[in-house]
PDB file of N, CA and C in Angstrom:
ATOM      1  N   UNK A   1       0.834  -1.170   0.000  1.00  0.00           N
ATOM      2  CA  UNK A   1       0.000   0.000   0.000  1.00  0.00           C
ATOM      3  C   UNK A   1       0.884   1.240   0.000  1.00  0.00           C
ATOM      4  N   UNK A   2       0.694   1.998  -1.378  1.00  0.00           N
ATOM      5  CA  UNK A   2       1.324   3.671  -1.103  1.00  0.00           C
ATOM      6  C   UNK A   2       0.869   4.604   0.002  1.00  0.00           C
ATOM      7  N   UNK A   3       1.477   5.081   0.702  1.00  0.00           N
ATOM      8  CA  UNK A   3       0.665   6.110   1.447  1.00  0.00           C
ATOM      9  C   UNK A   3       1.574   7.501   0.989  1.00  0.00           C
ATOM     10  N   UNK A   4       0.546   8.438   1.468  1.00  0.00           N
ATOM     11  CA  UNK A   4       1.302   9.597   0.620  1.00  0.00           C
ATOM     12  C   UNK A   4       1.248  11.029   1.773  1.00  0.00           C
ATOM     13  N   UNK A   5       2.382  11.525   2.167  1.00  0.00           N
ATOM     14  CA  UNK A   5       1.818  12.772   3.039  1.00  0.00           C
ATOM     15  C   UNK A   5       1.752  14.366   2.327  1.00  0.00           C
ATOM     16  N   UNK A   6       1.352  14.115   0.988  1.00  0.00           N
ATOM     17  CA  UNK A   6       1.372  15.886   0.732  1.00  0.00           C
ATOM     18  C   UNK A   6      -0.302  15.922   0.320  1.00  0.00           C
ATOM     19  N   UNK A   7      -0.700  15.548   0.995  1.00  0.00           N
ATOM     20  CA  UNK A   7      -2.210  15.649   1.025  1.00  0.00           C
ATOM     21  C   UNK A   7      -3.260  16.471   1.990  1.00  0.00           C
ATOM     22  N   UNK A   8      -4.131  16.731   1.323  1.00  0.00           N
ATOM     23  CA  UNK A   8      -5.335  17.604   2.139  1.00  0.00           C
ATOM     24  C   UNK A   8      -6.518  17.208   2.621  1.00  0.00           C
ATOM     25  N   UNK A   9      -6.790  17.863   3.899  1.00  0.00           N
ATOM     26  CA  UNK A   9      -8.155  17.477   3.959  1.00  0.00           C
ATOM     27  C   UNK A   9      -9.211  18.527   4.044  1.00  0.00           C
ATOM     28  N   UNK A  10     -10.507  18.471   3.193  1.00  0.00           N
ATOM     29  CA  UNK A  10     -11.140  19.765   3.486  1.00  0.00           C
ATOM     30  C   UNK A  10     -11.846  19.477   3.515  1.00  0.00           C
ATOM     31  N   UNK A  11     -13.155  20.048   4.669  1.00  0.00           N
ATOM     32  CA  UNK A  11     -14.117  19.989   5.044  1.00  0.00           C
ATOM     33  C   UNK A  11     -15.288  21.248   4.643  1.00  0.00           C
ATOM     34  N   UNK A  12     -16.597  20.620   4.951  1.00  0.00           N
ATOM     35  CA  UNK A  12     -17.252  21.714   4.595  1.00  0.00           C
ATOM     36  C   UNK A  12     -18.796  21.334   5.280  1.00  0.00           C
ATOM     37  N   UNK A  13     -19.038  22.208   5.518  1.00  0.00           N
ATOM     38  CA  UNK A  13     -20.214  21.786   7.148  1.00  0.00           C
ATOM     39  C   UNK A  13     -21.650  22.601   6.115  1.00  0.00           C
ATOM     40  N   UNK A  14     -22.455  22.349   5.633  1.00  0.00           N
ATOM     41  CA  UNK A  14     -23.328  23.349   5.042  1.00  0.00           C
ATOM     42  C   UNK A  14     -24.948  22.892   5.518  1.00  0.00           C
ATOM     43  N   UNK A  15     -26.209  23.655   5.652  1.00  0.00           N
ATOM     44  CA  UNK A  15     -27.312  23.463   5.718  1.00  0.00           C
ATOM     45  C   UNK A  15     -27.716  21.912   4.909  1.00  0.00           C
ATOM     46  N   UNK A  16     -28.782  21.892   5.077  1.00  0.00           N
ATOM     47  CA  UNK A  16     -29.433  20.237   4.786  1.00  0.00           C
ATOM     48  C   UNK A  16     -29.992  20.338   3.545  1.00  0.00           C
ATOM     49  N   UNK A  17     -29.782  19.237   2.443  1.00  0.00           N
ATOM     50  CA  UNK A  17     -30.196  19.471   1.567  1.00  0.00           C
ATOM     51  C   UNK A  17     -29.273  20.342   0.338  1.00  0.00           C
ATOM     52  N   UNK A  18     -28.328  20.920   1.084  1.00  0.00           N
ATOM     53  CA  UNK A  18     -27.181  21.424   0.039  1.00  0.00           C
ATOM     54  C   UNK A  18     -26.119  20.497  -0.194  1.00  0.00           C
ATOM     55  N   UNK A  19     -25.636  19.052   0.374  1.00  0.00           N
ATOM     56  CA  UNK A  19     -24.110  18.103   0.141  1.00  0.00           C
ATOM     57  C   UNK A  19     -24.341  17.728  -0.948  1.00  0.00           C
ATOM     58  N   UNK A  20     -25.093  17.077  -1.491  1.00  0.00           N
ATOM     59  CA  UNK A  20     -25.499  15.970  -2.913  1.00  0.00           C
ATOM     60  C   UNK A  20     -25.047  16.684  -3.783  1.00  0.00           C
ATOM     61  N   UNK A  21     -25.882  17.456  -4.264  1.00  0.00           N
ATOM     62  CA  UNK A  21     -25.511  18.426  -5.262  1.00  0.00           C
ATOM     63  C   UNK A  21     -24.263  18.844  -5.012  1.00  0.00           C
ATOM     64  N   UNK A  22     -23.418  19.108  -4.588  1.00  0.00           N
ATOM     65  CA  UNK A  22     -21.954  20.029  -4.309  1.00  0.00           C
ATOM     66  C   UNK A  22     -21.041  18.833  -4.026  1.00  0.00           C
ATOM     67  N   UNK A  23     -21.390  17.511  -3.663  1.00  0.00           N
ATOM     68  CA  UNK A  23     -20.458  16.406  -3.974  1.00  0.00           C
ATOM     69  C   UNK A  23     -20.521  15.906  -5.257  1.00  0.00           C
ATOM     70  N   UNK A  24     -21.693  15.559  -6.313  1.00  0.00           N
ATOM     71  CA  UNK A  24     -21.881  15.840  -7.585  1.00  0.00           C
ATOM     72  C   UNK A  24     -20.891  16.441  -8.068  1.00  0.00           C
ATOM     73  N   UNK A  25     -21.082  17.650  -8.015  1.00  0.00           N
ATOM     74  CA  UNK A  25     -20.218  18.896  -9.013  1.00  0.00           C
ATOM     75  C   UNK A  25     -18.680  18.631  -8.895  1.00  0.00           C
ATOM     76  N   UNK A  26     -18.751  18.654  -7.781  1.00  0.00           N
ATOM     77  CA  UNK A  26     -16.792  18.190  -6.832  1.00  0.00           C
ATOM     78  C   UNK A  26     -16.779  16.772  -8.089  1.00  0.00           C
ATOM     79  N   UNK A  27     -17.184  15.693  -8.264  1.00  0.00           N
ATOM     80  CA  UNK A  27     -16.806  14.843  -8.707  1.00  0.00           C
ATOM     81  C   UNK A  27     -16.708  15.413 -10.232  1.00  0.00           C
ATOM     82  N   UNK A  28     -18.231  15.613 -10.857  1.00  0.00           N
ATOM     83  CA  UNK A  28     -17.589  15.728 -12.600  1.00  0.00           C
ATOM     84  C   UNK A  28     -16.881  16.931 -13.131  1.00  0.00           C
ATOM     85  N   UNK A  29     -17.019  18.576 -11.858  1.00  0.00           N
ATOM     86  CA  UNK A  29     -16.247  19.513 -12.451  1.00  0.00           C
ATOM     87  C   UNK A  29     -14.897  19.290 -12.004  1.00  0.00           C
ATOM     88  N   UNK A  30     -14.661  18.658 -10.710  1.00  0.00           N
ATOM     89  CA  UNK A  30     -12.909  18.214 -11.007  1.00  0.00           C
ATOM     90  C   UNK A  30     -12.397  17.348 -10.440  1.00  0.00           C
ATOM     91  N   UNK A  31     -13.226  16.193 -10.907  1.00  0.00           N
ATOM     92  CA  UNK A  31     -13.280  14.437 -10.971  1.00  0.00           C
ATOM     93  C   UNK A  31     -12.429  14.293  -9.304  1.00  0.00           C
ATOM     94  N   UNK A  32     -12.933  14.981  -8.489  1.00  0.00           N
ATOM     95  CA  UNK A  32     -12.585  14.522  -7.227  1.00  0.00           C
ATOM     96  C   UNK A  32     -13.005  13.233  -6.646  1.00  0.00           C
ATOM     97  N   UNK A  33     -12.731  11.986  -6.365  1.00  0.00           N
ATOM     98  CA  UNK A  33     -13.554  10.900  -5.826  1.00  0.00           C
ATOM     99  C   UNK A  33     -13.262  10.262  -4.874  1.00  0.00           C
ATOM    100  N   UNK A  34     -12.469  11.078  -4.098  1.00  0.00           N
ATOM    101  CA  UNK A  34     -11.997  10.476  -2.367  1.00  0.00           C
ATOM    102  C   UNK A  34     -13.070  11.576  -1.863  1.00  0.00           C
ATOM    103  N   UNK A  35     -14.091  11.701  -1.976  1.00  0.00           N
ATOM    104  CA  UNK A  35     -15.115  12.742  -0.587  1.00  0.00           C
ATOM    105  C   UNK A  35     -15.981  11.833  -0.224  1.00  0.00           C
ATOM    106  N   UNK A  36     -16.736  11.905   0.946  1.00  0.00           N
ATOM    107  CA  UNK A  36     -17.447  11.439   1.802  1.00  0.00           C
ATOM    108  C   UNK A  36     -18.495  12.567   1.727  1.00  0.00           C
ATOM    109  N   UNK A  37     -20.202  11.955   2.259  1.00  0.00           N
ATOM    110  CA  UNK A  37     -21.185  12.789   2.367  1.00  0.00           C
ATOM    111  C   UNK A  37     -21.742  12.151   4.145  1.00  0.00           C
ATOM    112  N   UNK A  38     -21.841  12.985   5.022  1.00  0.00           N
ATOM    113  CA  UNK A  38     -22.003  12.786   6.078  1.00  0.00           C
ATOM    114  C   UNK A  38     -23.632  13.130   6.730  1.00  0.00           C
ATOM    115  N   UNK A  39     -23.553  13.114   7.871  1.00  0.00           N
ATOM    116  CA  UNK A  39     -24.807  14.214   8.233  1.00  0.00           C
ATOM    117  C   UNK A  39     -25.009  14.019  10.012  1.00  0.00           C
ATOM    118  N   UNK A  40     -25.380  15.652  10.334  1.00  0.00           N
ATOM    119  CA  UNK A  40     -25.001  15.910  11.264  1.00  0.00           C
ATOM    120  C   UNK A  40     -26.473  16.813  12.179  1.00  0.00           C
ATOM    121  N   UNK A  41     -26.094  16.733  13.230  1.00  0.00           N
ATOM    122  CA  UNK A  41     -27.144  18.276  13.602  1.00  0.00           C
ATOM    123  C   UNK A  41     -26.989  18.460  15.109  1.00  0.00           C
ATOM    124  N   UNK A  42     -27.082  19.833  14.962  1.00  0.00           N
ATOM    125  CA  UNK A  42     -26.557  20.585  16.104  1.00  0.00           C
ATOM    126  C   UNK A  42     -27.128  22.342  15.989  1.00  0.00           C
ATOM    127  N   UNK A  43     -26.592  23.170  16.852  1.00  0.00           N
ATOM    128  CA  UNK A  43     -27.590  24.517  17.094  1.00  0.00           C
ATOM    129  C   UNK A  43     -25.995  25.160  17.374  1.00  0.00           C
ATOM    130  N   UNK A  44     -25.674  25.977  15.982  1.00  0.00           N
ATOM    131  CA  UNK A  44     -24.500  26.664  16.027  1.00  0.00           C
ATOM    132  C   UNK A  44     -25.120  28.427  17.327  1.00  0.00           C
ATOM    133  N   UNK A  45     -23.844  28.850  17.299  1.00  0.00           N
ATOM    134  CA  UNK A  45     -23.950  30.598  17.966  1.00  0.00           C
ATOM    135  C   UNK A  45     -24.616  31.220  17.474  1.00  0.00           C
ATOM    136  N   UNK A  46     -24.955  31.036  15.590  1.00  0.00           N
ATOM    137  CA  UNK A  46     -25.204  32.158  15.395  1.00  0.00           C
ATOM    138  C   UNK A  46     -26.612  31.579  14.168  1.00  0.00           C
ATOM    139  N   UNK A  47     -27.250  30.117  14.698  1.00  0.00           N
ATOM    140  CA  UNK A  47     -28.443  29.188  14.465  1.00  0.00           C
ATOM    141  C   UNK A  47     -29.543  30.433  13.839  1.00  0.00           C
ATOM    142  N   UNK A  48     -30.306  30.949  13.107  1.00  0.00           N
ATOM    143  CA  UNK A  48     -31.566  31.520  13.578  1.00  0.00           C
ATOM    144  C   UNK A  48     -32.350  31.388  14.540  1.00  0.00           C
ATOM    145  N   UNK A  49     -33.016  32.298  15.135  1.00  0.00           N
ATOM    146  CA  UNK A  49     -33.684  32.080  16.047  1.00  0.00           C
ATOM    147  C   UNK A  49     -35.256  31.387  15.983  1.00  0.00           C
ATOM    148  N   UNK A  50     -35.746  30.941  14.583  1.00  0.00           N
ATOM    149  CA  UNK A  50     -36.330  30.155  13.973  1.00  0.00           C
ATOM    150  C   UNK A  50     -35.949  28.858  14.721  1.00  0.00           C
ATOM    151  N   UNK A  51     -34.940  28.513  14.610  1.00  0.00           N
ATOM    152  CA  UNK A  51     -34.306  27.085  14.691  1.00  0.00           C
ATOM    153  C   UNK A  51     -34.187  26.508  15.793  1.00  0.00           C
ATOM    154  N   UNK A  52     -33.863  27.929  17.104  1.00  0.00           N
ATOM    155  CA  UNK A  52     -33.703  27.818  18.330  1.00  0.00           C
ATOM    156  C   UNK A  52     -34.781  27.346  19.056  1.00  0.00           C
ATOM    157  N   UNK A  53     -34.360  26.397  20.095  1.00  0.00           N
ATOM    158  CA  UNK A  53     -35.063  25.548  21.132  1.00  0.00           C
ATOM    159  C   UNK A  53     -35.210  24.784  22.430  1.00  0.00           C
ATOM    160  N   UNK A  54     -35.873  24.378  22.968  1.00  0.00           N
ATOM    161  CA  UNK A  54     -35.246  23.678  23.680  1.00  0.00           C
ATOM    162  C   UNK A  54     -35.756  21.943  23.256  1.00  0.00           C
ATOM    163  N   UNK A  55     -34.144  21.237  22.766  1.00  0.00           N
ATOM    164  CA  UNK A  55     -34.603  19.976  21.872  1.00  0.00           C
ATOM    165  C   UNK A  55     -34.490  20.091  20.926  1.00  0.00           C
ATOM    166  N   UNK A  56     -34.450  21.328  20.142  1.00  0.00           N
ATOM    167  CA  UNK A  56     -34.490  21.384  18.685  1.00  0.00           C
ATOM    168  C   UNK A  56     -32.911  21.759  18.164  1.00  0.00           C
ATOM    169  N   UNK A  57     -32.715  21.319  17.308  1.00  0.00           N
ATOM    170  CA  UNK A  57     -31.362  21.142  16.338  1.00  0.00           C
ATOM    171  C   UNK A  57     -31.924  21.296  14.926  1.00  0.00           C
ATOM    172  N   UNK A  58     -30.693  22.188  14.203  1.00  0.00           N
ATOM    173  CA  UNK A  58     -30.888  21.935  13.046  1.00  0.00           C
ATOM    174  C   UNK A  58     -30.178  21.496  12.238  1.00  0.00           C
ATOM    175  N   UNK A  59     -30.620  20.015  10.811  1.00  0.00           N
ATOM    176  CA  UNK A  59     -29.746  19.542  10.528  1.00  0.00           C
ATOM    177  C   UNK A  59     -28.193  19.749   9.586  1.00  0.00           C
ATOM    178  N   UNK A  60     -27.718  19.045   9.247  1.00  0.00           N
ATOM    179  CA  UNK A  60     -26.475  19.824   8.176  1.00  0.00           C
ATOM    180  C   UNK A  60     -25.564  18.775   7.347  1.00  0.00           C
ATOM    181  N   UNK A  61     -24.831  18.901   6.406  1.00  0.00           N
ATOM    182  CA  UNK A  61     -24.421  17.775   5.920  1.00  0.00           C
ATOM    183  C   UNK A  61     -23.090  18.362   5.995  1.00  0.00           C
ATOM    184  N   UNK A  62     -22.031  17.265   6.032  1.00  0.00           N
ATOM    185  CA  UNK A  62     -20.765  17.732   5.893  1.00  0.00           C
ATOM    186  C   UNK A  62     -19.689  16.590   4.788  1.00  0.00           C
ATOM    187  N   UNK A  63     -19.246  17.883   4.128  1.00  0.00           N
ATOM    188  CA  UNK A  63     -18.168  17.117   2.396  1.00  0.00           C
ATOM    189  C   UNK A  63     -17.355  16.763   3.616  1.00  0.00           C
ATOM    190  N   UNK A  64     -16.612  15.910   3.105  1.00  0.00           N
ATOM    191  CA  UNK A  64     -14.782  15.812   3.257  1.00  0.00           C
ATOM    192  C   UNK A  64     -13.902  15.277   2.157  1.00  0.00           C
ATOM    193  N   UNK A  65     -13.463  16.006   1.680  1.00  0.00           N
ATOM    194  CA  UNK A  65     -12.367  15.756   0.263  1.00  0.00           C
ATOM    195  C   UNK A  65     -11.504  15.654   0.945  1.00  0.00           C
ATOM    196  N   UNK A  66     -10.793  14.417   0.341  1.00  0.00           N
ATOM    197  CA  UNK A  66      -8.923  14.517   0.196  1.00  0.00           C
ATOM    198  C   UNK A  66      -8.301  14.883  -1.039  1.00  0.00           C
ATOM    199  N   UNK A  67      -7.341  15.901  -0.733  1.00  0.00           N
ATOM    200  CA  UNK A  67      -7.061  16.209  -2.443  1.00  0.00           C
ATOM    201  C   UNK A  67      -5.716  16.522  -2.129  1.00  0.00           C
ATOM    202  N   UNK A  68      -4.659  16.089  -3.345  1.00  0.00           N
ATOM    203  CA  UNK A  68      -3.672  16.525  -3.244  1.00  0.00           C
ATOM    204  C   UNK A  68      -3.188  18.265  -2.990  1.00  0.00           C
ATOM    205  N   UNK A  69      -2.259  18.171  -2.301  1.00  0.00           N
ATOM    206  CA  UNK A  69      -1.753  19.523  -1.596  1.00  0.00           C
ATOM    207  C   UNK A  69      -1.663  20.534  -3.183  1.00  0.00           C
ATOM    208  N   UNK A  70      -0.781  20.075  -4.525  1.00  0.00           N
ATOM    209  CA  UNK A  70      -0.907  21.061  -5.151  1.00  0.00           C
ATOM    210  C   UNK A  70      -2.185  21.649  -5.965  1.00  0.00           C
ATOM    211  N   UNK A  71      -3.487  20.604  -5.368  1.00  0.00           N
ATOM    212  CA  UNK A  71      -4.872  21.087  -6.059  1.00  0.00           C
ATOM    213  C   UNK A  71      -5.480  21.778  -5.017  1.00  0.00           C
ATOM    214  N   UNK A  72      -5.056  21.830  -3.807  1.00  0.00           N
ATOM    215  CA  UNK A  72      -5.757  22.042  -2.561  1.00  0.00           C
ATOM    216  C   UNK A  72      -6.117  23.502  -2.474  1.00  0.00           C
ATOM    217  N   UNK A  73      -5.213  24.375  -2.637  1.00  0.00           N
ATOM    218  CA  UNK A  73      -6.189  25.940  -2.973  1.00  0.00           C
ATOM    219  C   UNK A  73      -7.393  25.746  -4.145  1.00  0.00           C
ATOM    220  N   UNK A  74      -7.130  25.137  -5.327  1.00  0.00           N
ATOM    221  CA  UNK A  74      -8.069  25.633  -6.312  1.00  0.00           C
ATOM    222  C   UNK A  74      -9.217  24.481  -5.961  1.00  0.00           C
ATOM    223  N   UNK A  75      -9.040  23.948  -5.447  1.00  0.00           N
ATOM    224  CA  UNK A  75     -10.689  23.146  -4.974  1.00  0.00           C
ATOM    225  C   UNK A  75     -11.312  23.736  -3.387  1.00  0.00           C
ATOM    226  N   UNK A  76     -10.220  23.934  -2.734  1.00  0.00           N
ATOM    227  CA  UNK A  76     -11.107  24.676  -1.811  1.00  0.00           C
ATOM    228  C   UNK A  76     -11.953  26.088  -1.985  1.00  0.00           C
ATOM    229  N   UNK A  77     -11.500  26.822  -3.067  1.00  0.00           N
ATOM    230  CA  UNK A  77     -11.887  28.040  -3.787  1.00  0.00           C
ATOM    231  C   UNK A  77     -12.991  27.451  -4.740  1.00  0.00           C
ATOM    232  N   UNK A  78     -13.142  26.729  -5.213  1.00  0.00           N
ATOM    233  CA  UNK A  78     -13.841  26.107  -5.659  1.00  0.00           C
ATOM    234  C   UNK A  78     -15.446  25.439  -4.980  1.00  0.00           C
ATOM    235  N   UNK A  79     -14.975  24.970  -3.944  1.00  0.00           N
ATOM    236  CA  UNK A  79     -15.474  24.943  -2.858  1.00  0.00           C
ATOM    237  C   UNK A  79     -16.610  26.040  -2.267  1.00  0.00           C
ATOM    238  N   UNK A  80     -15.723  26.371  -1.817  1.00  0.00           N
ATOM    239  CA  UNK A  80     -16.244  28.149  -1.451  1.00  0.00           C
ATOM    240  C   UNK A  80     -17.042  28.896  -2.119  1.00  0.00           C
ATOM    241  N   UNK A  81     -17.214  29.159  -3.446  1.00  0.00           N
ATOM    242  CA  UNK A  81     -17.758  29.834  -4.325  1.00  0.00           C
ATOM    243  C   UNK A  81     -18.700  28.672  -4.723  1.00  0.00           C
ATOM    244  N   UNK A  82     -18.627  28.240  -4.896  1.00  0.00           N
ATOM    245  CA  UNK A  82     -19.987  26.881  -5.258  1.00  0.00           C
ATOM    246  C   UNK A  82     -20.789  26.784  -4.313  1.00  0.00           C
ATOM    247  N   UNK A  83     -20.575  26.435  -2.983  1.00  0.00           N
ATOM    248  CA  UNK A  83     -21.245  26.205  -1.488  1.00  0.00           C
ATOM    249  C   UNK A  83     -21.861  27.673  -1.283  1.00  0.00           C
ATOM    250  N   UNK A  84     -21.279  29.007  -2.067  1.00  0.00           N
ATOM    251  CA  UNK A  84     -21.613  30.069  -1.128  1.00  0.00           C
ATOM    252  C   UNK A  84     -21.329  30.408   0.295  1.00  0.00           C
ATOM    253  N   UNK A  85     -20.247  30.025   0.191  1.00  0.00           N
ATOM    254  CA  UNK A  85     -19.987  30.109   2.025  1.00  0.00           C
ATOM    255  C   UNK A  85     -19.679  31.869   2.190  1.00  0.00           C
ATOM    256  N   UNK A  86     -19.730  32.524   1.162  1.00  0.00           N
ATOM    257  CA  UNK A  86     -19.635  33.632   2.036  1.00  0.00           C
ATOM    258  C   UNK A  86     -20.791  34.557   2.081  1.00  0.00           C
ATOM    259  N   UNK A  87     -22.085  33.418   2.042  1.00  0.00           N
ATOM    260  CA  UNK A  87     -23.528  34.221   2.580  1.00  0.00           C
ATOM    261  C   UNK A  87     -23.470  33.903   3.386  1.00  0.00           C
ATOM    262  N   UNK A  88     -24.292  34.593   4.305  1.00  0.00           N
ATOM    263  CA  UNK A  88     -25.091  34.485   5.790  1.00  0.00           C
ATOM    264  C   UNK A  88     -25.848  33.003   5.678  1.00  0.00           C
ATOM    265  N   UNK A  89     -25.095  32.236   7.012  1.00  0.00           N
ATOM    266  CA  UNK A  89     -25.943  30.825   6.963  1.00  0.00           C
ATOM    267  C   UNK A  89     -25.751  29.852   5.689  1.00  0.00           C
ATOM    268  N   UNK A  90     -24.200  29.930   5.264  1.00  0.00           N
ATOM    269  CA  UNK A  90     -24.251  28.991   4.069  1.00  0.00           C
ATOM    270  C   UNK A  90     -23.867  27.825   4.304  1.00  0.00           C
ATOM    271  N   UNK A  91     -23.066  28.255   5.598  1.00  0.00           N
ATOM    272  CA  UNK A  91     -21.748  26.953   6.193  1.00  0.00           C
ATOM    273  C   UNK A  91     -20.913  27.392   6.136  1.00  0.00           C
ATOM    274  N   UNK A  92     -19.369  26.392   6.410  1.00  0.00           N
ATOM    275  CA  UNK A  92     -18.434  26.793   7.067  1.00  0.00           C
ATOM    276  C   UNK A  92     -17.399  26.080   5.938  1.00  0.00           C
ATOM    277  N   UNK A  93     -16.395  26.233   6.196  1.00  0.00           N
ATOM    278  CA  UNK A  93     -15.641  25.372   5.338  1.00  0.00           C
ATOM    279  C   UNK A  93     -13.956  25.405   6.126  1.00  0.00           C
ATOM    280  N   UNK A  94     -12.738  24.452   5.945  1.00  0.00           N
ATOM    281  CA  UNK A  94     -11.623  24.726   6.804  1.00  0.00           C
ATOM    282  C   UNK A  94     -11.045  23.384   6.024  1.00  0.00           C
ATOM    283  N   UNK A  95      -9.870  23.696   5.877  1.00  0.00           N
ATOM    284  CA  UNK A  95      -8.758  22.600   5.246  1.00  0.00           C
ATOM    285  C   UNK A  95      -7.489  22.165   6.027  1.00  0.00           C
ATOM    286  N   UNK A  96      -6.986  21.491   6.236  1.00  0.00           N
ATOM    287  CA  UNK A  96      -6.044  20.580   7.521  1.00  0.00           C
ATOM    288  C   UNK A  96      -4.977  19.715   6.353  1.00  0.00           C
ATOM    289  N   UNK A  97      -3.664  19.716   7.014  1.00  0.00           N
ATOM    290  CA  UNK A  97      -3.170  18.854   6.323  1.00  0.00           C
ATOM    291  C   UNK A  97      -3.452  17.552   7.170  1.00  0.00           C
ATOM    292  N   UNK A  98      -3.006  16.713   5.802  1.00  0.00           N
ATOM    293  CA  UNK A  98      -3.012  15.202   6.456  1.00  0.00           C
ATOM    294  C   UNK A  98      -1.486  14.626   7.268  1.00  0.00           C
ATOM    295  N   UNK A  99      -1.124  13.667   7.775  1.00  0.00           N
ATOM    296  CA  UNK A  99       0.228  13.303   8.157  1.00  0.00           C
ATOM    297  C   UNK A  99       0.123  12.111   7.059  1.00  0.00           C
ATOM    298  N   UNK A 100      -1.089  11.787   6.350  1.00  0.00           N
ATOM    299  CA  UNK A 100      -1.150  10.129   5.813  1.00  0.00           C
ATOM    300  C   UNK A 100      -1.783  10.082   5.176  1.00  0.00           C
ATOM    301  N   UNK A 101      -1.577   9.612   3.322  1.00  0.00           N
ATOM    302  CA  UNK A 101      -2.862   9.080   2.922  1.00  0.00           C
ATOM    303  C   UNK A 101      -2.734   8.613   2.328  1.00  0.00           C
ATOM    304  N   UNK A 102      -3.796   7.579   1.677  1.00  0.00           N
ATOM    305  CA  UNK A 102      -3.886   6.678   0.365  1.00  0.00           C
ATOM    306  C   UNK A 102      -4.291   7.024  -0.630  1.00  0.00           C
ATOM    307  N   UNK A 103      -3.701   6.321  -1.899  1.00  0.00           N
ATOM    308  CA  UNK A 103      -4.544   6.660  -3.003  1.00  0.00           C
ATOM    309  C   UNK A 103      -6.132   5.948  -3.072  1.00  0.00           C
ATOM    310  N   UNK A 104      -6.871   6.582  -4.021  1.00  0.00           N
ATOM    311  CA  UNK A 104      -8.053   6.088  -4.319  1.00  0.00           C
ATOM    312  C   UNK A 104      -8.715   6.459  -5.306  1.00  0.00           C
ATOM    313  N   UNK A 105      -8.761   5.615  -6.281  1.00  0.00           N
ATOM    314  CA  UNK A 105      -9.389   5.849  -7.676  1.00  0.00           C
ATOM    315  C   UNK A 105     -10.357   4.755  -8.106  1.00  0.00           C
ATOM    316  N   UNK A 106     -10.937   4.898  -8.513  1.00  0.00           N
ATOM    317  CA  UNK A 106     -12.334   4.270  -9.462  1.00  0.00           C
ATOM    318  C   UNK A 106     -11.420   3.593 -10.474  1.00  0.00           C
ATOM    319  N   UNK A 107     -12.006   2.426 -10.503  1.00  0.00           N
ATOM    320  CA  UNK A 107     -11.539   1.247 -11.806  1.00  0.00           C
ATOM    321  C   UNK A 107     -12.211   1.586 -13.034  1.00  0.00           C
ATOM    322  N   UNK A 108     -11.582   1.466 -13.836  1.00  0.00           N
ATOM    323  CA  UNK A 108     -12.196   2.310 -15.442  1.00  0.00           C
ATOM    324  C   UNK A 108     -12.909   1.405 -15.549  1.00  0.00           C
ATOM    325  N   UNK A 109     -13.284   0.149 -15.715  1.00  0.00           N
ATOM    326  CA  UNK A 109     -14.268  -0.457 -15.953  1.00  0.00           C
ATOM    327  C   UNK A 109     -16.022  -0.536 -14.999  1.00  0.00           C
ATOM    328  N   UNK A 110     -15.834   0.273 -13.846  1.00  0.00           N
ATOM    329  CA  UNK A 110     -16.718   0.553 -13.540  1.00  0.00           C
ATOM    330  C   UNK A 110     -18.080   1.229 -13.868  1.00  0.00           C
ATOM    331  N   UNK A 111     -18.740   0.965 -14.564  1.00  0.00           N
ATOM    332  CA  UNK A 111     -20.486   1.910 -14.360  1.00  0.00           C
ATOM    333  C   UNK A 111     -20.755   2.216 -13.506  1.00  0.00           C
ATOM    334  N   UNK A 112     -21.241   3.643 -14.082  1.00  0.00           N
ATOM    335  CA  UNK A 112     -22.001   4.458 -13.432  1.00  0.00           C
ATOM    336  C   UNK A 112     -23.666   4.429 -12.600  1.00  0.00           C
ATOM    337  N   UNK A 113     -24.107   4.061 -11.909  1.00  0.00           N
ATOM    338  CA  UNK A 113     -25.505   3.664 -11.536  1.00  0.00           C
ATOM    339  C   UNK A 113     -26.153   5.093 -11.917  1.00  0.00           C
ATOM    340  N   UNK A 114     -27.392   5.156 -12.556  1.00  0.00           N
ATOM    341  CA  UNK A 114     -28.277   6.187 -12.916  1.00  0.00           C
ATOM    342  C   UNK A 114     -29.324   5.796 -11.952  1.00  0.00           C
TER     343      UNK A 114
END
């Protein structure tokens, strides 16, 4: 097994109902295919007060790409401007290096499920 340390990790925390679509795009606009689609919920600082409760959470999905270190600005910018993270309430986004990683690619003979 290769492992590789000039790698990235970036995250991206956004409202419910926005990951699919924006892991989509991540894959065919720049064939990213190490991300994960998660899901989460919790009542950030700055939640609407719509949302606020007692018991109540609101939900959220969170990307995580690994991408090599020299793609790692232009997909997190990428990122960013796609997600809208710099509206009010779009989500969050933050990139970390890795100490470790593997490769991972799709076998060309694989189909696509529609």
């Amino acid at each position: 097994m290769n492992t590789y340390a000039d790698h990235k990790k970036i995250t991206v925390i956004l409202p419910k109902g926005k990951g699919l679509a924006l892991l989509k795009s991540l894959k065919e606009e720049k064939e990213v295919v190490a991300a994960t689609l998660n899901f989460a919920r919790g009542v950030g600082k700055m939640t609407p007060l719509r949302f606020r409760g007692v018991g109540e959470q609101s939900e959220k999905e969170i990307i995580t790409a690994v991408v090599s270190e020299e793609l790692s600005e232009e997909i997190y910018e990428y990122l960013f401007n796609t997600a809208g993270i710099n509206n009010p309430h779009s989500g969050i986004i933050y990139m970390s290096k890795l100490s470790k990683s593997n490769l991972y690619t799709l076998p060309e003979e694989l189909e696509e499920e529609k």
